[in-house]
N, C-alpha and C. Protein backbone atom coordinates (compact mmCIF):
# COMPACT_ATOMS: atom_id res chain seq x y z
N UNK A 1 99.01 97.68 74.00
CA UNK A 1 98.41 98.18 75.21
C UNK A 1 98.08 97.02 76.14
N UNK A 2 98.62 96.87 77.62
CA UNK A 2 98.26 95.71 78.05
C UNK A 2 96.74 96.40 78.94
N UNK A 3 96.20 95.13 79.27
CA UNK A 3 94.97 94.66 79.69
C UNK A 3 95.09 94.71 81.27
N UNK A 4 95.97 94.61 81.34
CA UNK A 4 96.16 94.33 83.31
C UNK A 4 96.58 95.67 83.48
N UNK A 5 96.01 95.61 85.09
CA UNK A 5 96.26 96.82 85.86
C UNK A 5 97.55 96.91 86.50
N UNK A 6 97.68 98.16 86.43
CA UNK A 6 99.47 98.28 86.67
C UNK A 6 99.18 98.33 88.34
N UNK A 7 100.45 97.83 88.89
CA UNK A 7 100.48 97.34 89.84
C UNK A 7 101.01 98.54 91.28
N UNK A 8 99.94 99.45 91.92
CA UNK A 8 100.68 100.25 92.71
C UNK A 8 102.08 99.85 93.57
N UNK A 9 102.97 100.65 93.67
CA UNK A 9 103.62 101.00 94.87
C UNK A 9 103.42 101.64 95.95
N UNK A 10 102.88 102.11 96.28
CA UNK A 10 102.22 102.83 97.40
C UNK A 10 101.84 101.92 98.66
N UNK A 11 102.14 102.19 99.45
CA UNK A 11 102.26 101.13 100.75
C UNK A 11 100.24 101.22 101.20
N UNK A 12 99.88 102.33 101.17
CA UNK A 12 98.34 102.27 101.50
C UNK A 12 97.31 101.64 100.30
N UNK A 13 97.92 101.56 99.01
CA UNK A 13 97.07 101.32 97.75
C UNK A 13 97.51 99.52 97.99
N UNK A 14 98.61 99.06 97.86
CA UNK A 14 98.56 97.61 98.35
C UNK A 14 98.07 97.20 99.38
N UNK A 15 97.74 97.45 100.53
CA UNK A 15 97.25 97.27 101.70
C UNK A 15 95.52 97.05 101.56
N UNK A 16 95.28 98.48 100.78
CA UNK A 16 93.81 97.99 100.54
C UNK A 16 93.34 97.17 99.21
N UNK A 17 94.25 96.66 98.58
CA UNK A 17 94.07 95.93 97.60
C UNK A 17 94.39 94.22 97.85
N UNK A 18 95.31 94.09 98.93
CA UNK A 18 95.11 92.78 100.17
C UNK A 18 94.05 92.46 100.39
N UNK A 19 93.55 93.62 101.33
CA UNK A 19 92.06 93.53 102.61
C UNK A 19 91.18 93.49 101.28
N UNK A 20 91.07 93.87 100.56
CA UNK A 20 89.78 93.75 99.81
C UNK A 20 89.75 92.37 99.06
N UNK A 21 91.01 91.96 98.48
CA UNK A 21 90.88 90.76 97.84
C UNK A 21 90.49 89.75 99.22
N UNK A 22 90.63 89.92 100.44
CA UNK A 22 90.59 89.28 101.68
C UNK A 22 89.19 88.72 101.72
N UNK A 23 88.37 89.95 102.32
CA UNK A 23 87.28 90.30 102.10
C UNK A 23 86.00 89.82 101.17
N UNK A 24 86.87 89.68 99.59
CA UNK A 24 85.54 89.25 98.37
C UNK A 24 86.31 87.69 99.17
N UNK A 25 87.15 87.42 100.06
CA UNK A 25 87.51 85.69 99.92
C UNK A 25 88.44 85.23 98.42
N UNK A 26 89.21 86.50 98.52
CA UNK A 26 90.17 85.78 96.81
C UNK A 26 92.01 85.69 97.18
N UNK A 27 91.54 85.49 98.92
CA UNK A 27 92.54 85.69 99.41
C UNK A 27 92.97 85.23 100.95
N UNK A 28 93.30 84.28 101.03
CA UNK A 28 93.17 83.31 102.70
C UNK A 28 93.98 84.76 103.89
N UNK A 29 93.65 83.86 104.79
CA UNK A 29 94.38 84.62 106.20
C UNK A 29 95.86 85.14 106.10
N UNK A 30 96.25 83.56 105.38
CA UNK A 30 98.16 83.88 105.28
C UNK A 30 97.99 84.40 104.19
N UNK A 31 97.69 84.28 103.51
CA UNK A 31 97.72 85.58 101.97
C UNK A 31 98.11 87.41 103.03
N UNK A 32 97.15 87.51 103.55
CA UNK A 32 96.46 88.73 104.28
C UNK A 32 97.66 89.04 105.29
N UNK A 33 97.85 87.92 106.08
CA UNK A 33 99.43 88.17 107.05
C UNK A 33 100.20 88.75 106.52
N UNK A 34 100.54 87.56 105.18
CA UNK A 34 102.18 87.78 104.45
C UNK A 34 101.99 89.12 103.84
N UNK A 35 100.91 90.26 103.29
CA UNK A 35 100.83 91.43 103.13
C UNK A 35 101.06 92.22 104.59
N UNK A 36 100.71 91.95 105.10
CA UNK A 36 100.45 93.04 106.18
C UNK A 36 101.80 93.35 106.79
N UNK A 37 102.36 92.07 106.83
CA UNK A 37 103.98 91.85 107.33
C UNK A 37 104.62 92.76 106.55
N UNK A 38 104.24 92.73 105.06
CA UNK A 38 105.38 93.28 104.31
C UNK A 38 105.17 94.82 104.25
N UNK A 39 104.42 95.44 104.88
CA UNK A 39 103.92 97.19 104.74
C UNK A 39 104.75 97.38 105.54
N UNK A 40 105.42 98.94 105.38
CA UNK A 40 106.25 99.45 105.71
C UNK A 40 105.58 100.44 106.64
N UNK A 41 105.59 100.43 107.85
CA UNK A 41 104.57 101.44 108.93
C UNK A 41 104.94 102.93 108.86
N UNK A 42 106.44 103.01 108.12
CA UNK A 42 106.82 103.99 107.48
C UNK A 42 106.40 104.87 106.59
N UNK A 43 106.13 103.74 105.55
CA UNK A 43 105.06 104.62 104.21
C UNK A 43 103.63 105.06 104.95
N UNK A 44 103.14 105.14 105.97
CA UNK A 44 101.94 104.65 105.84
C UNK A 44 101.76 106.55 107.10
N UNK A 45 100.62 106.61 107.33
CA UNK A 45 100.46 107.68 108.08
C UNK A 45 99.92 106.86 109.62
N UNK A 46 100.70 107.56 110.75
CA UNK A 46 100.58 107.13 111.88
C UNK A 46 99.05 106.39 112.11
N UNK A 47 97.48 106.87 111.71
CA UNK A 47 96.73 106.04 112.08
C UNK A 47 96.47 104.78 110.91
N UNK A 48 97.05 104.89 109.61
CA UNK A 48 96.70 103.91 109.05
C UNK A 48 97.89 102.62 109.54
N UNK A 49 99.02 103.28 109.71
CA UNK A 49 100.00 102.18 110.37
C UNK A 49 98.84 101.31 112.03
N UNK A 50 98.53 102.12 112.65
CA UNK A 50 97.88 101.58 113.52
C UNK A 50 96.83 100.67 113.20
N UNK A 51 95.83 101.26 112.31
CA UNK A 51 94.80 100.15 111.74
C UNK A 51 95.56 98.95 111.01
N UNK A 52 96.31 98.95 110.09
CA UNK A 52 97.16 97.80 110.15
C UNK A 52 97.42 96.63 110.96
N UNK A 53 98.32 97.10 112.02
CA UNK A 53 98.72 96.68 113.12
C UNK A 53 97.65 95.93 113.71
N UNK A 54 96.37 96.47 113.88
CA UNK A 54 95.01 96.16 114.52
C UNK A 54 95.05 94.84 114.12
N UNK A 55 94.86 95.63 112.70
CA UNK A 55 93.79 94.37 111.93
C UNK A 55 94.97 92.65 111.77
N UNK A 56 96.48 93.33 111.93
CA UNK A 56 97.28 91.79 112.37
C UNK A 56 96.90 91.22 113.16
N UNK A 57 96.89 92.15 114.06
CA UNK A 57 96.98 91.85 115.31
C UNK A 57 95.62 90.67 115.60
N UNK A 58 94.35 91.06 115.62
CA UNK A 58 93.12 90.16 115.24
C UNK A 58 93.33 89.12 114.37
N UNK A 59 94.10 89.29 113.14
CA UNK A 59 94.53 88.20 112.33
C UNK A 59 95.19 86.79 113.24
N UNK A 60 95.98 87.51 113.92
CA UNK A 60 96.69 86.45 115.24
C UNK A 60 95.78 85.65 116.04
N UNK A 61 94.76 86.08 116.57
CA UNK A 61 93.57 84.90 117.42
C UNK A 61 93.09 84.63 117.00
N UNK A 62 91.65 83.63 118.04
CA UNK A 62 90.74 82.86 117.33
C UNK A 62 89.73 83.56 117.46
N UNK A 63 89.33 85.02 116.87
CA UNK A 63 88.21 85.66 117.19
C UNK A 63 87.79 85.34 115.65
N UNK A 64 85.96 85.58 116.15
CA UNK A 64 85.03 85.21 114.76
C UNK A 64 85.45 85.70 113.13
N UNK A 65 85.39 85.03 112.20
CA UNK A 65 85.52 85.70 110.87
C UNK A 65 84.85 87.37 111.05
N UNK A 66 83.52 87.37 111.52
CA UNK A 66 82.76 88.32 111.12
C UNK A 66 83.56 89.47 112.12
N UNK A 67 84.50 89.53 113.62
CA UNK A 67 84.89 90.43 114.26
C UNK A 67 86.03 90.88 112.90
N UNK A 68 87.08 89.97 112.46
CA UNK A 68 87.94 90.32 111.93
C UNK A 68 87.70 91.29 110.73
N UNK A 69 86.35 90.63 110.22
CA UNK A 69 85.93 91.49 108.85
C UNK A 69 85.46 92.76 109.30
N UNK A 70 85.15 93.05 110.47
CA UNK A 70 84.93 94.58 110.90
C UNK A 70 86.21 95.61 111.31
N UNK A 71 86.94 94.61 111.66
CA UNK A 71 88.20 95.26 111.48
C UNK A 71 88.94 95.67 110.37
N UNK A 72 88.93 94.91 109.42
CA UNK A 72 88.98 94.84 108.12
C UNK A 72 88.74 96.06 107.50
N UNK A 73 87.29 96.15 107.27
CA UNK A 73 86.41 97.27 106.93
C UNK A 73 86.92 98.68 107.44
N UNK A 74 87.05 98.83 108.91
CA UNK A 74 87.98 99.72 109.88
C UNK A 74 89.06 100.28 108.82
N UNK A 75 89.89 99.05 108.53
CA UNK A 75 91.25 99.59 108.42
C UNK A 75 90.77 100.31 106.72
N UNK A 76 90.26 99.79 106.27
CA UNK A 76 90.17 99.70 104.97
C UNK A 76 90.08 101.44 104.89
N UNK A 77 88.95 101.95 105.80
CA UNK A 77 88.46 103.29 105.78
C UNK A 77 89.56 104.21 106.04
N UNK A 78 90.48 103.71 107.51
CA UNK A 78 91.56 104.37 107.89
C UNK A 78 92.44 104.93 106.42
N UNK A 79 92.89 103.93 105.79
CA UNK A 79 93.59 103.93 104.45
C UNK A 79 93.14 104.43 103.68
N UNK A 80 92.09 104.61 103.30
CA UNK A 80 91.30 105.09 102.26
C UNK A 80 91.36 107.11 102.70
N UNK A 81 91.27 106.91 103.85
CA UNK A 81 90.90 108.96 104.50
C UNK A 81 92.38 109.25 105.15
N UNK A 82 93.44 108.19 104.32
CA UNK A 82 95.01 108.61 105.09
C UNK A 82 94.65 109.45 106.83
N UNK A 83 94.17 109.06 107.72
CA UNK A 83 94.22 109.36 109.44
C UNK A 83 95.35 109.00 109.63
């Protein structure tokens, strides 16, 4: 029986398993990009593709840690209530 958690496929279950490792800090900016890049806006339901997008999108400037982490949080919810 292994010990590790099996690893979703699901384009919204990786996404919030990114932002959250983001979030505790177990996971830099480009960690967080190179996920976000790789979601498929396809799998995803029109507003969580958008919160996505957002939360790149903020990833891209020099706005405060703490704006981005509210975005963060944002998307996290979007994904979590499939909008």
């Amino acid at each position: 029986m292994s010990t590790s958690p099996e690893l979703s496929t699901r384009a919204d279950d990786r996404m919030v398993t990114a932002i959250s490792r983001w979030l505790a800090r177990h996971a830099d900016d480009a960690e967080l990009r190179r996920e976000l890049r790789q979601s498929s806006p396809g799998e995803l339901t029109p507003g969580q593709a958008a919160a996505v997008a957002e939360l790149a999108a903020i990833l891209e400037t020099d706005a405060p840690h703490a704006d981005v982490e509210m975005v963060a949080r944002e998307t996290l919810e979007a994904l979590a209530l499939g909008d």
